[in-house]
N, C-alpha and C. Protein backbone atom coordinates (compact mmCIF):
# COMPACT_ATOMS: atom_id res chain seq x y z
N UNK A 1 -5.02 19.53 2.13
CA UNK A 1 -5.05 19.91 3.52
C UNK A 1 -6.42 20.47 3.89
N UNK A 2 -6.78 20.97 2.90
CA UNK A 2 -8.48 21.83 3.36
C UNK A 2 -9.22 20.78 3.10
N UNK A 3 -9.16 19.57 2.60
CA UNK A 3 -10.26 19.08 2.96
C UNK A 3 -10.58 18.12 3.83
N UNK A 4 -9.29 18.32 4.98
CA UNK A 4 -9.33 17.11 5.99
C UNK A 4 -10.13 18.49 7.00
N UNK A 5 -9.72 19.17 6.75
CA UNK A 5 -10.72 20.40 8.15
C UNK A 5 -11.97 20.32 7.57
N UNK A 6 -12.29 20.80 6.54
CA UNK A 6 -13.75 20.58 6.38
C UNK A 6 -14.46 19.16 6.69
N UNK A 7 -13.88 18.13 6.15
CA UNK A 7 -14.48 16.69 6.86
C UNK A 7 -14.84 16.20 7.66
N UNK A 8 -13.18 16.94 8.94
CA UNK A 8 -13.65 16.88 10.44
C UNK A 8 -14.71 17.74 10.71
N UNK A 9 -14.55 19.13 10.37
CA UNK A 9 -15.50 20.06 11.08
C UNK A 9 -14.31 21.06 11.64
N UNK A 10 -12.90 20.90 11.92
CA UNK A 10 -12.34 21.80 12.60
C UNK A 10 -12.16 23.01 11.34
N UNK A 11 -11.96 24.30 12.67
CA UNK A 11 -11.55 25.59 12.21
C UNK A 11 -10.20 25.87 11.07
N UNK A 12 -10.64 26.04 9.60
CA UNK A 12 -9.07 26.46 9.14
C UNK A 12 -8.39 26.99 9.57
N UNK A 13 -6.95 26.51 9.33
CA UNK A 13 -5.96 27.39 9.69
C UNK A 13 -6.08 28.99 9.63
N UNK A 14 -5.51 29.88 10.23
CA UNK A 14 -5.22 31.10 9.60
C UNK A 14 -4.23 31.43 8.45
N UNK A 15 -4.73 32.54 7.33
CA UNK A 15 -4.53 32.42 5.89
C UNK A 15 -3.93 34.08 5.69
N UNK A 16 -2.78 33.51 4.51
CA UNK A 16 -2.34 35.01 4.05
C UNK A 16 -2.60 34.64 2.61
N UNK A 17 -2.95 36.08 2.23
CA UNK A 17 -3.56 35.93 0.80
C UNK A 17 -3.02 37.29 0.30
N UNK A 18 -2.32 36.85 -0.69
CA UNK A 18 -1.43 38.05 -1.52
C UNK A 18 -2.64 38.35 -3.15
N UNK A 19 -2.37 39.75 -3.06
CA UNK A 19 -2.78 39.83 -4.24
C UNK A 19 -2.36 40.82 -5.26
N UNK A 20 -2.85 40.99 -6.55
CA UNK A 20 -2.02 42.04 -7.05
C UNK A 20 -0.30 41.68 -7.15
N UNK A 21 -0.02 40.68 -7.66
CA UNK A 21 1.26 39.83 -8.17
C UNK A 21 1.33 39.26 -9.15
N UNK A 22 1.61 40.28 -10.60
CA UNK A 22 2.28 39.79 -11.43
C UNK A 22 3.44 39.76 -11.42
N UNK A 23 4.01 38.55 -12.16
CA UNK A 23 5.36 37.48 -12.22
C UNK A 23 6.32 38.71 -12.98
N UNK A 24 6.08 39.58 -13.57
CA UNK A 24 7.23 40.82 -13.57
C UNK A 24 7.84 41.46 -11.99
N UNK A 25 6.96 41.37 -11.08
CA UNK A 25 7.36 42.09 -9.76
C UNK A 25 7.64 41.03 -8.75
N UNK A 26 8.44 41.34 -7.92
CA UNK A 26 9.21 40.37 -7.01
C UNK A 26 8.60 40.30 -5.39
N UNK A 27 7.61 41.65 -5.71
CA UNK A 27 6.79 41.37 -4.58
C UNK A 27 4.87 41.92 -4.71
N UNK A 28 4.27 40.97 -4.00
CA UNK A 28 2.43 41.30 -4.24
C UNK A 28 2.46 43.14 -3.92
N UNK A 29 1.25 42.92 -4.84
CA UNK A 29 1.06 44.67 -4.15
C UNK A 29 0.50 45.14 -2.95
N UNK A 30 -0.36 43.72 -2.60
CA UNK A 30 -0.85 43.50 -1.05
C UNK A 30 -0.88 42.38 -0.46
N UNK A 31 -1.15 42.17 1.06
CA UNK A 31 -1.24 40.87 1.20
C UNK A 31 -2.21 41.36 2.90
N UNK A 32 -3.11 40.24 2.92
CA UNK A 32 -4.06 40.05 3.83
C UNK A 32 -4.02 39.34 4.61
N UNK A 33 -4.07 39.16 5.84
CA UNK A 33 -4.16 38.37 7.11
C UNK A 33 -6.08 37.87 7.22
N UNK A 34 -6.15 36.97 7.06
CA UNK A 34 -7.79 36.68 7.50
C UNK A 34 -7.43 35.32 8.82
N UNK A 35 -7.59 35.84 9.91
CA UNK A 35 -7.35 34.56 10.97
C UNK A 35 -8.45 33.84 10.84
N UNK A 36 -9.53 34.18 10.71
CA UNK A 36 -10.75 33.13 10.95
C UNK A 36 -11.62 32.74 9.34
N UNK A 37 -11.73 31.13 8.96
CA UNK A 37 -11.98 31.27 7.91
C UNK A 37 -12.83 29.99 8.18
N UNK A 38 -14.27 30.58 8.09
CA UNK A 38 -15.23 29.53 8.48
C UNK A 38 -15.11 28.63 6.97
N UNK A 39 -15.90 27.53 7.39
CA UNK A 39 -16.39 26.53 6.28
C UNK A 39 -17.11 26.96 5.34
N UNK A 40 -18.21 27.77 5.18
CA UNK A 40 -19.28 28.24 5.25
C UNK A 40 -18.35 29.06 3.64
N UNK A 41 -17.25 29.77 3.66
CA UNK A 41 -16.35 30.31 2.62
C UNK A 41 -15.58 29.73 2.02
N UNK A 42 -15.58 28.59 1.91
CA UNK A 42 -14.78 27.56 1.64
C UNK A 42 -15.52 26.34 0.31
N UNK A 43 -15.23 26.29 -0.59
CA UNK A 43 -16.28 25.39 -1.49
C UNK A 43 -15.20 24.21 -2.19
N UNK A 44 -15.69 22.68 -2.36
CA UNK A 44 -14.97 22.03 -2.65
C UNK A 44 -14.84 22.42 -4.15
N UNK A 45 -13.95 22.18 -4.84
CA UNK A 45 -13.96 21.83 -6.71
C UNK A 45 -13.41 20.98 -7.33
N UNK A 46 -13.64 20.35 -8.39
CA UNK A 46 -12.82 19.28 -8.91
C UNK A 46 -12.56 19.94 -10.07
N UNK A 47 -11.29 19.96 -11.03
CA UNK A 47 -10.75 20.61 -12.39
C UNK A 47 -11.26 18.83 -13.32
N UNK A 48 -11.80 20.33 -14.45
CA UNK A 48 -12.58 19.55 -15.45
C UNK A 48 -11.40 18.09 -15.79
N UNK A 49 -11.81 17.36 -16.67
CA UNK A 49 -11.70 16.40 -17.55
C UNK A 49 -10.48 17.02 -18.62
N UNK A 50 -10.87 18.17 -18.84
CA UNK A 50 -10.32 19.86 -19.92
C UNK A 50 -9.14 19.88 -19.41
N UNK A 51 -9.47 20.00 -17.82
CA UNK A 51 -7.58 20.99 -17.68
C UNK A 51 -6.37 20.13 -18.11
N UNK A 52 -5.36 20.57 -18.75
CA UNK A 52 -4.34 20.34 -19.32
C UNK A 52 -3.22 19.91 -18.88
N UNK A 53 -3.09 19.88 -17.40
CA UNK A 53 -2.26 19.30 -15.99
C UNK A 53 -2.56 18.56 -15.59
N UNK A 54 -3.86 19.56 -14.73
CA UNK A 54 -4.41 18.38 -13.13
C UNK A 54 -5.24 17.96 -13.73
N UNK A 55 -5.70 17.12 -14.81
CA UNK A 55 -7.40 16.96 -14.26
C UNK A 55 -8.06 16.06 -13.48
N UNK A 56 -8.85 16.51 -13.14
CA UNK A 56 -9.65 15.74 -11.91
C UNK A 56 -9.28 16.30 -10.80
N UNK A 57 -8.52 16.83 -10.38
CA UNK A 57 -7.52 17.62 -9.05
C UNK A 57 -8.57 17.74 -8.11
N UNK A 58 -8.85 17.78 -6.98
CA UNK A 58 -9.47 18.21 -6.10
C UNK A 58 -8.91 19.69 -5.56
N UNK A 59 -9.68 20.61 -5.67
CA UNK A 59 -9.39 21.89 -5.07
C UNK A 59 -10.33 22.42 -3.92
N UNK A 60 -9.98 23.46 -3.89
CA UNK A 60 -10.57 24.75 -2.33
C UNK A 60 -10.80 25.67 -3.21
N UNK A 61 -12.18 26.25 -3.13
CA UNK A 61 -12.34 27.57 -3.89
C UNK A 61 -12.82 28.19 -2.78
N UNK A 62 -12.06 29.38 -2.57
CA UNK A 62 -12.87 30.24 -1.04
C UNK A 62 -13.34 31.25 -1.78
N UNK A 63 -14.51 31.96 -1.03
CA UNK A 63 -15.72 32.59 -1.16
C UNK A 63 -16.04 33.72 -0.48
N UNK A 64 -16.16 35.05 -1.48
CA UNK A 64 -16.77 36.27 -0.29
C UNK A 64 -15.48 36.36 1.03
N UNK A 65 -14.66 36.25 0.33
CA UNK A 65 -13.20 36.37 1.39
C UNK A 65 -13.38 37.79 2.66
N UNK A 66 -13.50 38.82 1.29
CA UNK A 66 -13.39 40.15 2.19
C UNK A 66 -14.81 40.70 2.65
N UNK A 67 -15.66 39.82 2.75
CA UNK A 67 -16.53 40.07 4.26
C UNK A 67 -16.47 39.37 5.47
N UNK A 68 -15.35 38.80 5.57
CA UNK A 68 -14.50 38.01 6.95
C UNK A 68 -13.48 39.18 7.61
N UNK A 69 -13.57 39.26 8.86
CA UNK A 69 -12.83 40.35 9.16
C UNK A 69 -10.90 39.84 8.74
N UNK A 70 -10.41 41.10 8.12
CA UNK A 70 -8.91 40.97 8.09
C UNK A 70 -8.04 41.81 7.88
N UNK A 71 -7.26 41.88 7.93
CA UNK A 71 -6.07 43.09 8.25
C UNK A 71 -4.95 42.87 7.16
N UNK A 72 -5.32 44.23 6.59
CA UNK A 72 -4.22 44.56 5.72
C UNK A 72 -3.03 44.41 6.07
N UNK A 73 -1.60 43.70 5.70
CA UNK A 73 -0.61 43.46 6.38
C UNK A 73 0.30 44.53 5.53
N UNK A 74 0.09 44.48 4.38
CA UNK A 74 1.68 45.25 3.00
C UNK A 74 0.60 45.53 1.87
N UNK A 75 0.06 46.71 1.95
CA UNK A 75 -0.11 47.83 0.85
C UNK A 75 -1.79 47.78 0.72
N UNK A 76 -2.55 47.52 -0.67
CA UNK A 76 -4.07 47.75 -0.67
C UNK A 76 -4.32 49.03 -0.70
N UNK A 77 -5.80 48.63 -0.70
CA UNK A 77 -6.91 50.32 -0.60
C UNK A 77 -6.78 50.56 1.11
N UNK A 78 -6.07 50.85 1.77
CA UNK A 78 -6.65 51.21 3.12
C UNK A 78 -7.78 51.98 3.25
N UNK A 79 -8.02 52.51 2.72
CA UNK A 79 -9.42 53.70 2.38
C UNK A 79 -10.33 52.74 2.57
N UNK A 80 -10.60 51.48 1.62
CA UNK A 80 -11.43 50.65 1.17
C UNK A 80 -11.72 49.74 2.18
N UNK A 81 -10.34 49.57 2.87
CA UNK A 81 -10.81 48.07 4.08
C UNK A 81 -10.54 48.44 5.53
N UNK A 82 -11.02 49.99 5.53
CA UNK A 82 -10.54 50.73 7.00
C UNK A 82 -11.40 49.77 8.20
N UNK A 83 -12.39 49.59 7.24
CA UNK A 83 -13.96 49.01 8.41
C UNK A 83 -13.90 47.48 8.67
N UNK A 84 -13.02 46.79 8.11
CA UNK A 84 -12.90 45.20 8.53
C UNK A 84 -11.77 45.07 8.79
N UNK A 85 -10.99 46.30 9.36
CA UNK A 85 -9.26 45.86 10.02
C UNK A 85 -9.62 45.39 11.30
N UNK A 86 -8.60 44.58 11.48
CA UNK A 86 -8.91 43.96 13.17
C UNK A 86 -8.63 45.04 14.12
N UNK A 87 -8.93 45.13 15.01
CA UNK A 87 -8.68 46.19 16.08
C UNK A 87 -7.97 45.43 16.95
């Protein structure tokens, strides 16, 4: 799906990104709202020859996430990301 927006040129979707979820707990310890997610953070990848599943897979590796403005939605450092919450 990300790499038909980057091809065209249109704006990604808006993205929730959980983190802090290990498979012992039933829920992330946080999760982030980033609405705007230029191209520019976004990098194509292909999985080696190596990987043991996909290989060759085409992936999305995004980049420098949390200097895009976004809003803590469920838990985090609030301390830490007081200055890039959306207003």
């Amino acid at each position: 799906m990300v790499s038909t927006y980057l091809r065209t040129g249109q704006l990604l979707p808006p993205m929730f990104v959980c983190f802090d979820w290990p498979r012992s707990r039933t829920e992330p310890g946080s999760v982030y709202f980033f609405p705007l997610v230029p191209a520019k953070n976004v990098a194509k990848r292909v999985l080696s020859d190596q990987h043991k599943t996909d290989a060759g897979r085409a992936m999305a590796e995004y980049r420098d996430m949390l200097s895009l403005p976004y809003q803590v939605v469920v838990g985090g450092d609030v301390a830490n990301t007081a200055v890039k919450r959306l207003r």
